[in-house]
PDB file of N, CA and C in Angstrom:
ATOM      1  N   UNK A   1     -58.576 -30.979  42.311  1.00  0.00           N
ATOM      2  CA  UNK A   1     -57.999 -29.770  41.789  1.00  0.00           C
ATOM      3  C   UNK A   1     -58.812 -28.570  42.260  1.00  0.00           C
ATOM      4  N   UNK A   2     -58.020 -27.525  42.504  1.00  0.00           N
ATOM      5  CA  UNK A   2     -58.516 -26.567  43.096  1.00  0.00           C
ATOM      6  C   UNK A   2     -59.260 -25.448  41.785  1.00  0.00           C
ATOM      7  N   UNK A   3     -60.292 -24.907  41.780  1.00  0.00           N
ATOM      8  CA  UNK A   3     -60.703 -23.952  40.524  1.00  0.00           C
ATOM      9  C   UNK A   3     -60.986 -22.458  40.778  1.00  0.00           C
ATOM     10  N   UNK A   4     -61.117 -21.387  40.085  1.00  0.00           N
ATOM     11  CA  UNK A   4     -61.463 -20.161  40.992  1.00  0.00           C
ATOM     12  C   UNK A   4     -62.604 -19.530  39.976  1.00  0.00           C
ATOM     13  N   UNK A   5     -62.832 -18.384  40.935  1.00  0.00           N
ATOM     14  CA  UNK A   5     -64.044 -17.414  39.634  1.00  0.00           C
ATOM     15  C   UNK A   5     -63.210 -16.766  38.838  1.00  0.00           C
ATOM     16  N   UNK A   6     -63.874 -16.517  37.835  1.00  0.00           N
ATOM     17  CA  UNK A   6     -63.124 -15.952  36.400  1.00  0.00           C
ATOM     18  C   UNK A   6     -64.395 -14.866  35.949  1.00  0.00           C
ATOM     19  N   UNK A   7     -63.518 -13.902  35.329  1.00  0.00           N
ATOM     20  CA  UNK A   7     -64.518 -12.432  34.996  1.00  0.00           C
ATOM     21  C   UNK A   7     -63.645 -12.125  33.864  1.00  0.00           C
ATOM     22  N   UNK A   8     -64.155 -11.980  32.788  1.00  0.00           N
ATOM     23  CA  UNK A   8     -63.580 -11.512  31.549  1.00  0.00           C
ATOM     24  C   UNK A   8     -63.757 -10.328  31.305  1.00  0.00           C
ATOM     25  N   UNK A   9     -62.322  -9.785  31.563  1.00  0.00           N
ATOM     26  CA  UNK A   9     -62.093  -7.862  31.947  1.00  0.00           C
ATOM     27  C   UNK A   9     -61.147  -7.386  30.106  1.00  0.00           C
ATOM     28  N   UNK A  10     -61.533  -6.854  28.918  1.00  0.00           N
ATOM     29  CA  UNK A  10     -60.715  -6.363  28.134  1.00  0.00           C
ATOM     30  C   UNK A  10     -60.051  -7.890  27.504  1.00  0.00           C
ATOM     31  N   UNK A  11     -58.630  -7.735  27.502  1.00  0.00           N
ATOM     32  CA  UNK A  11     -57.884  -8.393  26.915  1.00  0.00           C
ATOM     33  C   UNK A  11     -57.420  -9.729  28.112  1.00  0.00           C
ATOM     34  N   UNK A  12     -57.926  -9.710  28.996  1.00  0.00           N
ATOM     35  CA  UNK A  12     -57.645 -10.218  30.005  1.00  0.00           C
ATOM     36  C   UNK A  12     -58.743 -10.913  30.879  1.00  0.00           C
ATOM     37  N   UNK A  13     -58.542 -11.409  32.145  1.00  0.00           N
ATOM     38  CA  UNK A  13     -59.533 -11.725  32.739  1.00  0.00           C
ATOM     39  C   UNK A  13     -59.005 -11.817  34.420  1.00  0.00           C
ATOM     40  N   UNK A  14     -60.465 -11.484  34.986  1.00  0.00           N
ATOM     41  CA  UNK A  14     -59.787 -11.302  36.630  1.00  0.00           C
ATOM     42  C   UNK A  14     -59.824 -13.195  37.021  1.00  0.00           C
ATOM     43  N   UNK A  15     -58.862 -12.970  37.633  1.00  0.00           N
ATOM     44  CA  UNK A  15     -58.937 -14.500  38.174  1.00  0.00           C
ATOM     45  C   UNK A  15     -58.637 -14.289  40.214  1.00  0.00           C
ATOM     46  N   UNK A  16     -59.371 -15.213  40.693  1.00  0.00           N
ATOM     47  CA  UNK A  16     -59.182 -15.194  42.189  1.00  0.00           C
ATOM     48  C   UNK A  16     -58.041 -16.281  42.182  1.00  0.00           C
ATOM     49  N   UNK A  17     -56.836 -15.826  42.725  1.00  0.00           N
ATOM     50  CA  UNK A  17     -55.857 -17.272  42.821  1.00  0.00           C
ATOM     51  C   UNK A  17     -56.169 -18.116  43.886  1.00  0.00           C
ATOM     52  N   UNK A  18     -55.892 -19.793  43.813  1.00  0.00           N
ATOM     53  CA  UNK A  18     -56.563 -20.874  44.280  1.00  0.00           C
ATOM     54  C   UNK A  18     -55.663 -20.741  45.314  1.00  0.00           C
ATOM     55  N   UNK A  19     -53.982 -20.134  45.549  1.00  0.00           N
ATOM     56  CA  UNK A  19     -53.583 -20.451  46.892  1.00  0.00           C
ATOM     57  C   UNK A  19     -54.026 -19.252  47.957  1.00  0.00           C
ATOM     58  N   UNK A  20     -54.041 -17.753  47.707  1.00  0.00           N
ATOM     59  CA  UNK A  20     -54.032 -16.647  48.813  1.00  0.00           C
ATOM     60  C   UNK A  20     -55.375 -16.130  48.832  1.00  0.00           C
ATOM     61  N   UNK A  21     -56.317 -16.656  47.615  1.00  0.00           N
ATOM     62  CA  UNK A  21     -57.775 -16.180  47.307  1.00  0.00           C
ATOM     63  C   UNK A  21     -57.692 -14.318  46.713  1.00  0.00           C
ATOM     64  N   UNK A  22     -56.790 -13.717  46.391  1.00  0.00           N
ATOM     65  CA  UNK A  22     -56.387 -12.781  46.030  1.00  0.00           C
ATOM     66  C   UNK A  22     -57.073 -12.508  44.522  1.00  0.00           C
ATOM     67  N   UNK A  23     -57.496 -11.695  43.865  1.00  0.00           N
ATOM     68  CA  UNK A  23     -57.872 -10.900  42.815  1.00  0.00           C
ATOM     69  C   UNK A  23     -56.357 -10.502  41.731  1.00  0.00           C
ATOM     70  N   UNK A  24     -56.362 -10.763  40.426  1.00  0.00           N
ATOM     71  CA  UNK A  24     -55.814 -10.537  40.111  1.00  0.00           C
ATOM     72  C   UNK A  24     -55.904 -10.854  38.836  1.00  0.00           C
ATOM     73  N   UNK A  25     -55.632 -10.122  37.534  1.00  0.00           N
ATOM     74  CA  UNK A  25     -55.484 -10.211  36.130  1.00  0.00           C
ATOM     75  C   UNK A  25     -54.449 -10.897  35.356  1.00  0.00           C
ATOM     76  N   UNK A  26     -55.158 -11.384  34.649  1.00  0.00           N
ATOM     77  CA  UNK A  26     -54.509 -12.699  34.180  1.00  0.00           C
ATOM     78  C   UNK A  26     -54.966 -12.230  32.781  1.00  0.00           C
ATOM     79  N   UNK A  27     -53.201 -11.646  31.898  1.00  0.00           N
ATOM     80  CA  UNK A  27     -53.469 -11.386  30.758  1.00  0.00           C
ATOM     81  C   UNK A  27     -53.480 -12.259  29.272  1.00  0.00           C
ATOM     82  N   UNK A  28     -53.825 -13.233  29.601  1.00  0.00           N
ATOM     83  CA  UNK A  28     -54.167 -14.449  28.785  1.00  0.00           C
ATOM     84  C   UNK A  28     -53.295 -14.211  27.246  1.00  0.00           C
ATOM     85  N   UNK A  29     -52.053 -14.021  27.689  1.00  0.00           N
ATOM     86  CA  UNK A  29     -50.938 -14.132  26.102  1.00  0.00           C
ATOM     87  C   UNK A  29     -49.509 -14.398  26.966  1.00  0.00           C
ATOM     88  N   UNK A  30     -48.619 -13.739  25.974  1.00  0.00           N
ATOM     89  CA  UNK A  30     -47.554 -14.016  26.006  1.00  0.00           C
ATOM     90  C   UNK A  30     -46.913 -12.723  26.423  1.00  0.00           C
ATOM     91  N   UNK A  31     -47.903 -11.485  26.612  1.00  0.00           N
ATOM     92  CA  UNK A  31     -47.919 -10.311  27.172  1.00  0.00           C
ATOM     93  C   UNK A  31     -47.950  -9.918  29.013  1.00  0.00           C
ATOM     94  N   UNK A  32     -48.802 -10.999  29.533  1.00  0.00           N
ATOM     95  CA  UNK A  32     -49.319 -11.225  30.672  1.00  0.00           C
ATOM     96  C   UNK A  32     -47.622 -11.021  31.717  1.00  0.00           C
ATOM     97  N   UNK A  33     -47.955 -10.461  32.591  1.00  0.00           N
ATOM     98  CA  UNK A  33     -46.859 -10.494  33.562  1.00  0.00           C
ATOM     99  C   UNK A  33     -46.048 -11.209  33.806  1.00  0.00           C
ATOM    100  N   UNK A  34     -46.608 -12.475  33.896  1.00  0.00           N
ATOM    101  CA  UNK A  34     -45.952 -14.010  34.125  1.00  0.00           C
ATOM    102  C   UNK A  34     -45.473 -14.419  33.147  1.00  0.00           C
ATOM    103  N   UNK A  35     -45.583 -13.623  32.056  1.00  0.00           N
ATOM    104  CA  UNK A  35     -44.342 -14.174  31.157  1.00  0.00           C
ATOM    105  C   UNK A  35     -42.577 -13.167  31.467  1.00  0.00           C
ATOM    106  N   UNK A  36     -42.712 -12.279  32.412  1.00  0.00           N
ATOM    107  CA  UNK A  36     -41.801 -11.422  32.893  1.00  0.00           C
ATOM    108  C   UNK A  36     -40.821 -12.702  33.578  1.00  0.00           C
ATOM    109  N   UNK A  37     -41.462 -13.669  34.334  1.00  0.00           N
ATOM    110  CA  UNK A  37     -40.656 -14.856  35.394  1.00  0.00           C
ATOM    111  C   UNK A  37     -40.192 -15.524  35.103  1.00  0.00           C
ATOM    112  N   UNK A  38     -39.088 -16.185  34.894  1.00  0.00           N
ATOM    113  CA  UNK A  38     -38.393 -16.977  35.005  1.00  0.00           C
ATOM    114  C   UNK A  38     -38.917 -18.568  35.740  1.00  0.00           C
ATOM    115  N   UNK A  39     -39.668 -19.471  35.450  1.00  0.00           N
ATOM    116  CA  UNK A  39     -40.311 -20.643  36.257  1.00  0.00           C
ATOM    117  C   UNK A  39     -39.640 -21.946  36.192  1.00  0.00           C
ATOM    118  N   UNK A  40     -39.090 -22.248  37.125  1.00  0.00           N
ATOM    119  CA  UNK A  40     -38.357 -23.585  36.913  1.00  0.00           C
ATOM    120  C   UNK A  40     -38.991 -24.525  37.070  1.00  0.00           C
ATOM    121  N   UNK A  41     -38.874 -25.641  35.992  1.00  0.00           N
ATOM    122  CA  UNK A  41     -39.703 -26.703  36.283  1.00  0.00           C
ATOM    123  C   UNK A  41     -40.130 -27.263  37.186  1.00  0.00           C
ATOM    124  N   UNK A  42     -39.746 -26.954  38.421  1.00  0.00           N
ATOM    125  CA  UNK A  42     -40.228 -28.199  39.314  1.00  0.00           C
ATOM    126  C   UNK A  42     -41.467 -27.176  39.631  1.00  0.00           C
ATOM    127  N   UNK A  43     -41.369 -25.867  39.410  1.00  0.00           N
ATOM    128  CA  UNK A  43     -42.680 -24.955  40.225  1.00  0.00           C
ATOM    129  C   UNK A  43     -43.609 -25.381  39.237  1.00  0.00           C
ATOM    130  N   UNK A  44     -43.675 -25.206  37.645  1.00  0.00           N
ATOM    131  CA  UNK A  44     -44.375 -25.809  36.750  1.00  0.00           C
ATOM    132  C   UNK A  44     -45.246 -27.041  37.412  1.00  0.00           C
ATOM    133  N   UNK A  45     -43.909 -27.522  37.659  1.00  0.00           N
ATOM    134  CA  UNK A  45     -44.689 -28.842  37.808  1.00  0.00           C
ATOM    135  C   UNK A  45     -45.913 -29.045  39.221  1.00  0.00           C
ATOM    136  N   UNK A  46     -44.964 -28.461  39.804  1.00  0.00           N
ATOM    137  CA  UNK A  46     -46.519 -28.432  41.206  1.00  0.00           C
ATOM    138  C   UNK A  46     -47.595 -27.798  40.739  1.00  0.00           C
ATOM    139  N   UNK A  47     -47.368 -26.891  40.293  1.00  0.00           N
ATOM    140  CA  UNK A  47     -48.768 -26.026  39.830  1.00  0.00           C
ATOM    141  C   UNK A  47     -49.608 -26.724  38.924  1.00  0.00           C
ATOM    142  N   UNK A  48     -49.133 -27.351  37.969  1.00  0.00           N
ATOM    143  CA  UNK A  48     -50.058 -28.231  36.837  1.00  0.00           C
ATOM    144  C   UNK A  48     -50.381 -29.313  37.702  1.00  0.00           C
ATOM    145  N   UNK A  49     -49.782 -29.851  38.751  1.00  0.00           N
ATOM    146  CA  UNK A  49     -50.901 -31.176  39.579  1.00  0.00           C
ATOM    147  C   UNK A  49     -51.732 -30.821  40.719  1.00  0.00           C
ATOM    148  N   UNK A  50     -51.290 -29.232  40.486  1.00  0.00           N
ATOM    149  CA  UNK A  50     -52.153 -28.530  41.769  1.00  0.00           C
ATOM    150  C   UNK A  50     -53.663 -27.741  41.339  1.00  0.00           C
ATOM    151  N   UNK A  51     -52.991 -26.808  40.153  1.00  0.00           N
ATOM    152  CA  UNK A  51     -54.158 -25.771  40.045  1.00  0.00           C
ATOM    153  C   UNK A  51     -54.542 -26.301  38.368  1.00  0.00           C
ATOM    154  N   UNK A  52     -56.199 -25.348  38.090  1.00  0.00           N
ATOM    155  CA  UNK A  52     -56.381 -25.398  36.900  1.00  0.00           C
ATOM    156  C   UNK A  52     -56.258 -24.549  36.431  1.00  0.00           C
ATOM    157  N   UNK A  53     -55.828 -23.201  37.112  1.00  0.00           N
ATOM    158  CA  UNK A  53     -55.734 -21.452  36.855  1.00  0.00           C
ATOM    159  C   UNK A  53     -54.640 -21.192  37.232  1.00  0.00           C
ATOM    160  N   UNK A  54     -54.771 -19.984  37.177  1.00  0.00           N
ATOM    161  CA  UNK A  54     -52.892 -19.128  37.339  1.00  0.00           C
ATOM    162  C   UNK A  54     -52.938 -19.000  38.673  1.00  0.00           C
ATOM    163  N   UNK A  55     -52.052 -18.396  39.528  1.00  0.00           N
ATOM    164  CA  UNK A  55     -51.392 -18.119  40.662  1.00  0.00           C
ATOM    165  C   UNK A  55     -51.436 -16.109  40.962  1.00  0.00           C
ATOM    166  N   UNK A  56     -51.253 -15.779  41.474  1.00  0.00           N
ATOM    167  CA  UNK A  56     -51.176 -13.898  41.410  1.00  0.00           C
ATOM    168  C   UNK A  56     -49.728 -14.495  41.222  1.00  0.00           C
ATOM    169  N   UNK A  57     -49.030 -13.040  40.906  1.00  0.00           N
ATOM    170  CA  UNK A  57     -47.637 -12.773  41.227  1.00  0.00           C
ATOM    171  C   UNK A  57     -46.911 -13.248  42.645  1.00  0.00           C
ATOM    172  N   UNK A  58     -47.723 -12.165  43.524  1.00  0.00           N
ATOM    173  CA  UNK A  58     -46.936 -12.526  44.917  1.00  0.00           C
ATOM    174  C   UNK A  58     -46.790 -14.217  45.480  1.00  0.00           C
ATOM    175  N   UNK A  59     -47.835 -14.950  45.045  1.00  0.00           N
ATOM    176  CA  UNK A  59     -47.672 -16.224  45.231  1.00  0.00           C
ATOM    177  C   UNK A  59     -46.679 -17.381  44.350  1.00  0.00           C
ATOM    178  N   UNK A  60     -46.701 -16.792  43.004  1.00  0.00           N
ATOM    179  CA  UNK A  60     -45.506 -17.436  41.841  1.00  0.00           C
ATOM    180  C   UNK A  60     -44.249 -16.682  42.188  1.00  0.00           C
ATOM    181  N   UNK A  61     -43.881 -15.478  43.113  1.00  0.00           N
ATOM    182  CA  UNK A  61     -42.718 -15.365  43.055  1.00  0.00           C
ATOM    183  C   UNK A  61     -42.006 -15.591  44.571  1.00  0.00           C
ATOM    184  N   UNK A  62     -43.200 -16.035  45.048  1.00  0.00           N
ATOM    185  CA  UNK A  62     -42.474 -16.856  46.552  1.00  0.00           C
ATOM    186  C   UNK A  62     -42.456 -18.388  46.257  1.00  0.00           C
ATOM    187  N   UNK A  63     -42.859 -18.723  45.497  1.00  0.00           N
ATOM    188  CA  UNK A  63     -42.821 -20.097  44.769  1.00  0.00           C
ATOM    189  C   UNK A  63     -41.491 -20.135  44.206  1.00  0.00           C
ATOM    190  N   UNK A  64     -41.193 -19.721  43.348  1.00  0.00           N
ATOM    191  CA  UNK A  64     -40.279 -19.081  42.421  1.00  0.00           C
ATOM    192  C   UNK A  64     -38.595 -19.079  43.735  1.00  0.00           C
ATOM    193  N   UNK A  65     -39.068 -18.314  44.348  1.00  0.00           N
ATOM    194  CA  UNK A  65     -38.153 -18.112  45.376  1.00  0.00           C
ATOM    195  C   UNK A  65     -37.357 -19.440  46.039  1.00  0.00           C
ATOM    196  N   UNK A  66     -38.577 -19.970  46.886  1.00  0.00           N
ATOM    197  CA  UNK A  66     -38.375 -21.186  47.206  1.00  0.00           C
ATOM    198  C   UNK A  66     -37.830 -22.071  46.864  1.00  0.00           C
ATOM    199  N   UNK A  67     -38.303 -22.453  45.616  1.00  0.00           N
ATOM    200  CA  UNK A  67     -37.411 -23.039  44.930  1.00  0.00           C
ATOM    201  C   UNK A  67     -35.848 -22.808  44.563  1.00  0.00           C
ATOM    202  N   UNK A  68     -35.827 -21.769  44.518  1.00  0.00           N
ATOM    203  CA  UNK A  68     -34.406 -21.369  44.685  1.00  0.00           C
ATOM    204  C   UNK A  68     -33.811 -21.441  45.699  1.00  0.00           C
ATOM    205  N   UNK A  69     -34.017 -21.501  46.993  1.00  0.00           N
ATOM    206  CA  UNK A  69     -33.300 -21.837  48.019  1.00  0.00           C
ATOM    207  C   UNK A  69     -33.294 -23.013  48.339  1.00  0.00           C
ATOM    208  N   UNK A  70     -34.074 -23.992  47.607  1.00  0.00           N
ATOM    209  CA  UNK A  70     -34.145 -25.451  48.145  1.00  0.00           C
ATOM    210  C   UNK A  70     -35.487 -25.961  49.370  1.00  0.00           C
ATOM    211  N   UNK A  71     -36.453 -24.450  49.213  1.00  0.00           N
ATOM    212  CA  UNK A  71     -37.067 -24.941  50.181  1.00  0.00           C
ATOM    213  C   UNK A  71     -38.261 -24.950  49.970  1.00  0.00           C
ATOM    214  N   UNK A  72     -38.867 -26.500  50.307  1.00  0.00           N
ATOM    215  CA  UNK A  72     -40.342 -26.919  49.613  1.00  0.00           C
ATOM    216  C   UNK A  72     -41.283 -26.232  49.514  1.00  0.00           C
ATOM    217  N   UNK A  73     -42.397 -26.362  48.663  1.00  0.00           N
ATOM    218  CA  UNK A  73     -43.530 -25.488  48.469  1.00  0.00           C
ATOM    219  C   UNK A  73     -44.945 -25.244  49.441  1.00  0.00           C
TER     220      UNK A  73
END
């Protein structure tokens, strides 16, 4: 499993995502951006046998995408 650095910023925390190495806040509720997405299980599902942390946006919504067209991750 892949893991990243974590920095506890406010209500939140910076997380480096494990696929693009990108910087990005991870608002640890039900507030957090990524609750804005729509995630279909099968992306769920790669990500929980993939990562132990979140993803940025730009990487969950080409995920996200993909999946919608039928085309693998």
């Amino acid at each position: 499993m892949t893991t990243s650095i974590e920095h506890t910023i406010g209500s939140g925390k910076t997380v480096t995502c494990p696929i693009c190495k990108e910087l990005f806040i991870c608002g640890l509720s039900s507030t957090c951006w990524c609750a804005t997405r729509k995630v279909p299980a099968e992306v769920k599902e790669y990500l929980a046998e993939r990562y132990e942390t979140c993803i940025c946006s730009t990487c969950l919504d080409r995920l996200i995408e993909q999946a919608g067209t039928g085309e693998s991750a």
